[in-house]
PDB file of N, CA and C in Angstrom:
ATOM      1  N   UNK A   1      -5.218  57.517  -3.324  1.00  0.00           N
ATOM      2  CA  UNK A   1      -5.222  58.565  -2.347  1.00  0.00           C
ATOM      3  C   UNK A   1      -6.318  58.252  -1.316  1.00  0.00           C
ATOM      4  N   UNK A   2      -5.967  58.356  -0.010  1.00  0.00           N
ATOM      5  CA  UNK A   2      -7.156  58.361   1.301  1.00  0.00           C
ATOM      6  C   UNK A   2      -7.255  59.336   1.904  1.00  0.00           C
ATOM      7  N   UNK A   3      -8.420  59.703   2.174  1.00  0.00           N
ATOM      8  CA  UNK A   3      -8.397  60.632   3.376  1.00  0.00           C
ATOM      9  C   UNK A   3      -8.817  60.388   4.331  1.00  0.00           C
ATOM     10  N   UNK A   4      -8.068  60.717   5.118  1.00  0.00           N
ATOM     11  CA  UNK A   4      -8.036  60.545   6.607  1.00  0.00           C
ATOM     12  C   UNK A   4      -8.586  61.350   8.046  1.00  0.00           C
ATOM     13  N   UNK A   5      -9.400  61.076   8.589  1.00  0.00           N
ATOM     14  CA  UNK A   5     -10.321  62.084   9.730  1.00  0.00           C
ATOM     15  C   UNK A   5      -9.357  61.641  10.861  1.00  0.00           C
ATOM     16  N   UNK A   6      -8.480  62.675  11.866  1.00  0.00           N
ATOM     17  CA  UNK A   6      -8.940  62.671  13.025  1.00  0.00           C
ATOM     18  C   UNK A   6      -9.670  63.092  13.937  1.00  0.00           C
ATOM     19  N   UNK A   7     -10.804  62.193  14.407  1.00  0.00           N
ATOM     20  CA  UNK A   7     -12.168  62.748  15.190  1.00  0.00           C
ATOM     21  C   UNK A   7     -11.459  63.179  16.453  1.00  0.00           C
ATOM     22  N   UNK A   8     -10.594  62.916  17.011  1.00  0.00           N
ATOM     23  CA  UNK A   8      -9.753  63.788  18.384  1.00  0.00           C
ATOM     24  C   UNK A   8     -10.034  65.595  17.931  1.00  0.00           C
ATOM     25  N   UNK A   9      -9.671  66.003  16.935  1.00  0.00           N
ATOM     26  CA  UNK A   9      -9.534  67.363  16.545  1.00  0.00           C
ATOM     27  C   UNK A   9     -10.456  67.821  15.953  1.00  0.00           C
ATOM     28  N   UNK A  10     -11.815  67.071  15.400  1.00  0.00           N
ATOM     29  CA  UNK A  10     -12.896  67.482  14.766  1.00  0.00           C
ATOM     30  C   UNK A  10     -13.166  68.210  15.675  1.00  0.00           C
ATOM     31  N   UNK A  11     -13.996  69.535  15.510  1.00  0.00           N
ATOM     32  CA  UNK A  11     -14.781  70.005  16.534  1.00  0.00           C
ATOM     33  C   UNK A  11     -15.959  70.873  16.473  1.00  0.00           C
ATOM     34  N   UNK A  12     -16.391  69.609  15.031  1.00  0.00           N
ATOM     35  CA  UNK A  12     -17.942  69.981  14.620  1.00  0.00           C
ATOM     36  C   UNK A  12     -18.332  70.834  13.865  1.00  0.00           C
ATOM     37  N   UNK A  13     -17.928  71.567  13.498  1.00  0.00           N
ATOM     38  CA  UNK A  13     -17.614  72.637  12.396  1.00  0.00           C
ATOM     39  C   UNK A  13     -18.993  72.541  11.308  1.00  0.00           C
ATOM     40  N   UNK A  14     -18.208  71.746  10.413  1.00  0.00           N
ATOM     41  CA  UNK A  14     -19.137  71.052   9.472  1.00  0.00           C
ATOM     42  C   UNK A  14     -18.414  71.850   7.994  1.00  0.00           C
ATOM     43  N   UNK A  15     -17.409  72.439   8.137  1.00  0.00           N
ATOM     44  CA  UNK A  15     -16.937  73.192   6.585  1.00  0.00           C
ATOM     45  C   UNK A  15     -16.510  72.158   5.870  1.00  0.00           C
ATOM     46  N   UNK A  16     -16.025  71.241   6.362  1.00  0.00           N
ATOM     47  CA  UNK A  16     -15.013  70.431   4.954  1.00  0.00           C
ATOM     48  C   UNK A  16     -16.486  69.733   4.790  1.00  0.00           C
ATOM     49  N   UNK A  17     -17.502  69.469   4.841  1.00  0.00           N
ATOM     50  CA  UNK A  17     -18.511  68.818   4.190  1.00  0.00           C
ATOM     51  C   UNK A  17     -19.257  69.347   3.317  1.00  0.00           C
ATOM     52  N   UNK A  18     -19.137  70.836   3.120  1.00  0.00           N
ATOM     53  CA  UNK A  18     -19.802  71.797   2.130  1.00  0.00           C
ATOM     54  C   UNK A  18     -18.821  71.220   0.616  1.00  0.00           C
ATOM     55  N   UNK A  19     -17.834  71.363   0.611  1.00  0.00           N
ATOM     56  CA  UNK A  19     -16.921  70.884  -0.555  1.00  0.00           C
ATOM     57  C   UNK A  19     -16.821  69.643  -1.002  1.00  0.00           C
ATOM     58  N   UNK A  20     -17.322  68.738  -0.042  1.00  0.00           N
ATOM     59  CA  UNK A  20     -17.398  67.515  -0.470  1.00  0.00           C
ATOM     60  C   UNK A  20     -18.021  66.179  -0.303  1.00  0.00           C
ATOM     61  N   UNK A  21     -19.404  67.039  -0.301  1.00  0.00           N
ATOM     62  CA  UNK A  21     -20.680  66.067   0.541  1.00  0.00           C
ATOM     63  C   UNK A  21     -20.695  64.961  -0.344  1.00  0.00           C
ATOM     64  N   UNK A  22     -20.272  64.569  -0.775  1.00  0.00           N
ATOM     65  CA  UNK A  22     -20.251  62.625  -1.477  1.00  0.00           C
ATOM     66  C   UNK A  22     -19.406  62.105  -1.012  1.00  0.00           C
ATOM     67  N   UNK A  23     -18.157  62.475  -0.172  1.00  0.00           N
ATOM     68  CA  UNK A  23     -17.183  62.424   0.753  1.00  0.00           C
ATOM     69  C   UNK A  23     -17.657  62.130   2.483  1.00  0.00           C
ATOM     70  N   UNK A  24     -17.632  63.243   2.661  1.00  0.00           N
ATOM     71  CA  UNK A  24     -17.774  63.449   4.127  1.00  0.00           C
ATOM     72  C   UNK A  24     -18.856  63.941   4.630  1.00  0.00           C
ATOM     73  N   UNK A  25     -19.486  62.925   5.443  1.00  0.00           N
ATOM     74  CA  UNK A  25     -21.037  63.087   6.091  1.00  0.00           C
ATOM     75  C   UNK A  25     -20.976  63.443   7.527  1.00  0.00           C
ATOM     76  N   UNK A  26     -21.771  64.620   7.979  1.00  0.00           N
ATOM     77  CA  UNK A  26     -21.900  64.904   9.513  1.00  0.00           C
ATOM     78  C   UNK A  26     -22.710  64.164  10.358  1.00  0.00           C
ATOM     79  N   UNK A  27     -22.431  63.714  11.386  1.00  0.00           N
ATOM     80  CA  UNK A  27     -23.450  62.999  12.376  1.00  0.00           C
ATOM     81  C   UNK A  27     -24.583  64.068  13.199  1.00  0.00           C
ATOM     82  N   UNK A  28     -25.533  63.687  13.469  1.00  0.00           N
ATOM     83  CA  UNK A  28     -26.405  64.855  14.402  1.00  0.00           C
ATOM     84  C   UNK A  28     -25.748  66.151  15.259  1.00  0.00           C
ATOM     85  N   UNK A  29     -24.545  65.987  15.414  1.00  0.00           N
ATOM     86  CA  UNK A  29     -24.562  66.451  16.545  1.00  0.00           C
ATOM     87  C   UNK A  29     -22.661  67.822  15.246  1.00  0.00           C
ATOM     88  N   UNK A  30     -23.252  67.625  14.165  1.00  0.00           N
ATOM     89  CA  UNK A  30     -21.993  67.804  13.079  1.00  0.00           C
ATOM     90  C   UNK A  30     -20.534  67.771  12.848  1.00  0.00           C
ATOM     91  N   UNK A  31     -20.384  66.528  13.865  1.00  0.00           N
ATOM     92  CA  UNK A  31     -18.817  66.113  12.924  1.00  0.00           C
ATOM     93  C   UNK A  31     -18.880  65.161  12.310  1.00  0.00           C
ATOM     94  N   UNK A  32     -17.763  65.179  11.442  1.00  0.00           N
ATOM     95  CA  UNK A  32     -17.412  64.666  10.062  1.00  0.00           C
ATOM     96  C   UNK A  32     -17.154  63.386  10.774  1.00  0.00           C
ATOM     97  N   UNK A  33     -17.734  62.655   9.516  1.00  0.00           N
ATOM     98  CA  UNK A  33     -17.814  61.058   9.087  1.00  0.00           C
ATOM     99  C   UNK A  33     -17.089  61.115   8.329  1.00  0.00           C
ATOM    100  N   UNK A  34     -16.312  60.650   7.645  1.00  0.00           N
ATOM    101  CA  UNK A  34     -15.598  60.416   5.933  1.00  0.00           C
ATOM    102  C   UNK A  34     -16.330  58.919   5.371  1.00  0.00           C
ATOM    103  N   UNK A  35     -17.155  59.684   4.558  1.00  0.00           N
ATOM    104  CA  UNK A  35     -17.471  58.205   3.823  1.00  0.00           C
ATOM    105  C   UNK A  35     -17.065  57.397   2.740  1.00  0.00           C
ATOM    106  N   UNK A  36     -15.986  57.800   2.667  1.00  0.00           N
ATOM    107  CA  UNK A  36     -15.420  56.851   1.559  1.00  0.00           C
ATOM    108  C   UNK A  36     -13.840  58.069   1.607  1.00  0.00           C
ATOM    109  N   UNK A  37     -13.196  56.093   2.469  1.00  0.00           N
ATOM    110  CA  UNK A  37     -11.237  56.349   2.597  1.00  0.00           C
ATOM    111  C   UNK A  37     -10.763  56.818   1.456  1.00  0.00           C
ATOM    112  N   UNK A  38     -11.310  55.594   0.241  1.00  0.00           N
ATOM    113  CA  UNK A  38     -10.534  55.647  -0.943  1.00  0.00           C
ATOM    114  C   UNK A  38     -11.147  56.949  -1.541  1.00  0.00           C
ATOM    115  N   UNK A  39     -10.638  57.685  -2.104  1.00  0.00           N
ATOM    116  CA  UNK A  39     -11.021  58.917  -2.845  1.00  0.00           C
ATOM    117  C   UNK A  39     -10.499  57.987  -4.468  1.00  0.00           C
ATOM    118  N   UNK A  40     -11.821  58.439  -4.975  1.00  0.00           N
ATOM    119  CA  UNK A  40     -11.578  58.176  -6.754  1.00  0.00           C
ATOM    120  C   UNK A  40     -10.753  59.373  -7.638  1.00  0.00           C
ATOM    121  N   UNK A  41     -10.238  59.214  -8.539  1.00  0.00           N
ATOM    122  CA  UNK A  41      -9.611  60.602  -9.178  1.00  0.00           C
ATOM    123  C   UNK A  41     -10.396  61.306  -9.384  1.00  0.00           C
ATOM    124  N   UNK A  42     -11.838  61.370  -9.484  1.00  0.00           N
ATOM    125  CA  UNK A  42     -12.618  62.788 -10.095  1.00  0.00           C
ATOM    126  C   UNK A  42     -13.144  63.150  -8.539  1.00  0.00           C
ATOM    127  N   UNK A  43     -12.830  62.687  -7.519  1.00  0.00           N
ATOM    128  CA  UNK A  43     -13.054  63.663  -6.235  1.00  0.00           C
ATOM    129  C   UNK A  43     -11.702  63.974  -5.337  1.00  0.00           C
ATOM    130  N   UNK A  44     -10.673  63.858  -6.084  1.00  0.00           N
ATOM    131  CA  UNK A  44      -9.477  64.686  -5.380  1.00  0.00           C
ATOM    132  C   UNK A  44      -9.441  66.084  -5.179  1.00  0.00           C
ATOM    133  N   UNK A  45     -10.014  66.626  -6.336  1.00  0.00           N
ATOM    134  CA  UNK A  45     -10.013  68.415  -6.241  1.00  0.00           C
ATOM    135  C   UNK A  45     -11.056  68.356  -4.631  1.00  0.00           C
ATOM    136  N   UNK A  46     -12.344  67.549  -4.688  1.00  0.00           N
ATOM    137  CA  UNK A  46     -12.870  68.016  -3.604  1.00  0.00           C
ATOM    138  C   UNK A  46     -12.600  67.585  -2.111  1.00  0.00           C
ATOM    139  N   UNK A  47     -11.733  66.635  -2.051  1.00  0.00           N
ATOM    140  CA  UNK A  47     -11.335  65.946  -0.532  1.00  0.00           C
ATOM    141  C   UNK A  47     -10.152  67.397  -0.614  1.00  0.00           C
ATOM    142  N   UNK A  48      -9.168  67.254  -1.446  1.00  0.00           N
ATOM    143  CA  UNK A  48      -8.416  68.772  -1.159  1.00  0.00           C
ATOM    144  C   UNK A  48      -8.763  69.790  -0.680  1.00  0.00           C
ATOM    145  N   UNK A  49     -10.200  70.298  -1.090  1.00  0.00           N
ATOM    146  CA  UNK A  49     -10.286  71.288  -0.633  1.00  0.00           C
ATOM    147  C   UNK A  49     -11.536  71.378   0.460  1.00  0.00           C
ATOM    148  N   UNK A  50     -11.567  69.644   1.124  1.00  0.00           N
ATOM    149  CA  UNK A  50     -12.117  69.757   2.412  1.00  0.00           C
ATOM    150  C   UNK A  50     -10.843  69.706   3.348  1.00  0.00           C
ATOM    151  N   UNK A  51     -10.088  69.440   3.437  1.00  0.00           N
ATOM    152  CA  UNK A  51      -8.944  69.313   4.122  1.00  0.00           C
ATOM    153  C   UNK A  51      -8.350  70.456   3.999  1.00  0.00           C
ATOM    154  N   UNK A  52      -8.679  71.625   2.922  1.00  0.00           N
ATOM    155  CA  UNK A  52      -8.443  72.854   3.262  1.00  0.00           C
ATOM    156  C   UNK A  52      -9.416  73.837   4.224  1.00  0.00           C
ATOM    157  N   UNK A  53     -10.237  73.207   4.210  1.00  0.00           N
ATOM    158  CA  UNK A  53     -11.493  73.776   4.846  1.00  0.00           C
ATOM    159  C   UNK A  53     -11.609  73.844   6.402  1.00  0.00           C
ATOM    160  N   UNK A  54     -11.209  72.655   6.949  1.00  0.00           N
ATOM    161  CA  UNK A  54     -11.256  72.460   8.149  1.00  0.00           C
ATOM    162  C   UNK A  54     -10.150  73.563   8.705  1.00  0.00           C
ATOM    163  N   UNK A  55     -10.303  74.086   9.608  1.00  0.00           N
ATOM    164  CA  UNK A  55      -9.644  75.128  10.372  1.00  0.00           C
ATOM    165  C   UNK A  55      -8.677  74.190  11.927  1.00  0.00           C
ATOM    166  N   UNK A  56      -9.418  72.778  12.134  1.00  0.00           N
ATOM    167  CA  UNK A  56      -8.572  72.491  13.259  1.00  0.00           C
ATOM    168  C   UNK A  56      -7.873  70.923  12.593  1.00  0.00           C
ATOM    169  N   UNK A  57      -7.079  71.197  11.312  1.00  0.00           N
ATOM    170  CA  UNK A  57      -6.703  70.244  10.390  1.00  0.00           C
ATOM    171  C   UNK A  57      -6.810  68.504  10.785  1.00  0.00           C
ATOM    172  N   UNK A  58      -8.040  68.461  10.767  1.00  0.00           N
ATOM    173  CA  UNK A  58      -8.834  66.830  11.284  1.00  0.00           C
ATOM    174  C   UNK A  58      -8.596  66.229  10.278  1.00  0.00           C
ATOM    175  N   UNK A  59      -8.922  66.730   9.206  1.00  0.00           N
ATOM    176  CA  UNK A  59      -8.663  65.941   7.824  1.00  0.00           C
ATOM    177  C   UNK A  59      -7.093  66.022   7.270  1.00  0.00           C
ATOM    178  N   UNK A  60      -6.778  65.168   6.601  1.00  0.00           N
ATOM    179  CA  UNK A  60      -5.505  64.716   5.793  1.00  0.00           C
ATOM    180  C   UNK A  60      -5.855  63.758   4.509  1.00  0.00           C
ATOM    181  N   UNK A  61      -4.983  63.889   3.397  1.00  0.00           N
ATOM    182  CA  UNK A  61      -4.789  62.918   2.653  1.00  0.00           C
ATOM    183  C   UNK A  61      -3.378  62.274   2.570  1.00  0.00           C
ATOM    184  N   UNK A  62      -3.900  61.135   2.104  1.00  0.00           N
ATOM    185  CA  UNK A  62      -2.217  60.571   2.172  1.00  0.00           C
ATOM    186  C   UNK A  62      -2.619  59.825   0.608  1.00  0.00           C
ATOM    187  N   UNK A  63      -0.736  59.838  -0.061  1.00  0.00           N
ATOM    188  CA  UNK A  63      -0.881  59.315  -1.200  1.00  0.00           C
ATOM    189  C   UNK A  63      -0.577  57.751  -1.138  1.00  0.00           C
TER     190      UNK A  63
END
């Protein structure tokens, strides 16, 4: 499973990084970085529910 940022639609927010800060890191200015594409199986619950988080759906996973 990957997850996927589009930074076009980020718009700094910073919610999907509360759920999954070993995931997704904010830059100074707080949009999401994704730090790591590959998601391992014991952080699927939390990339899920950063990609639920985001309100302007930047994030995706794909299987």
């Amino acid at each position: 499973m990957k997850l996927l940022l589009d930074s076009t639609r980020c718009q700094g927010y910073g919610l999907c990084q509360e759920p999954a800060p070993e995931l997704i890191d904010l830059d100074e200015w707080g949009y999401a970085r994704v730090r790591e594409h590959d998601i391992p199986q014991d952080g699927a619950v939390a990339a899920e529910a950063a990609v639920a988080a985001c309100p302007n759906s930047a994030l995706r996973l794909v299987k």
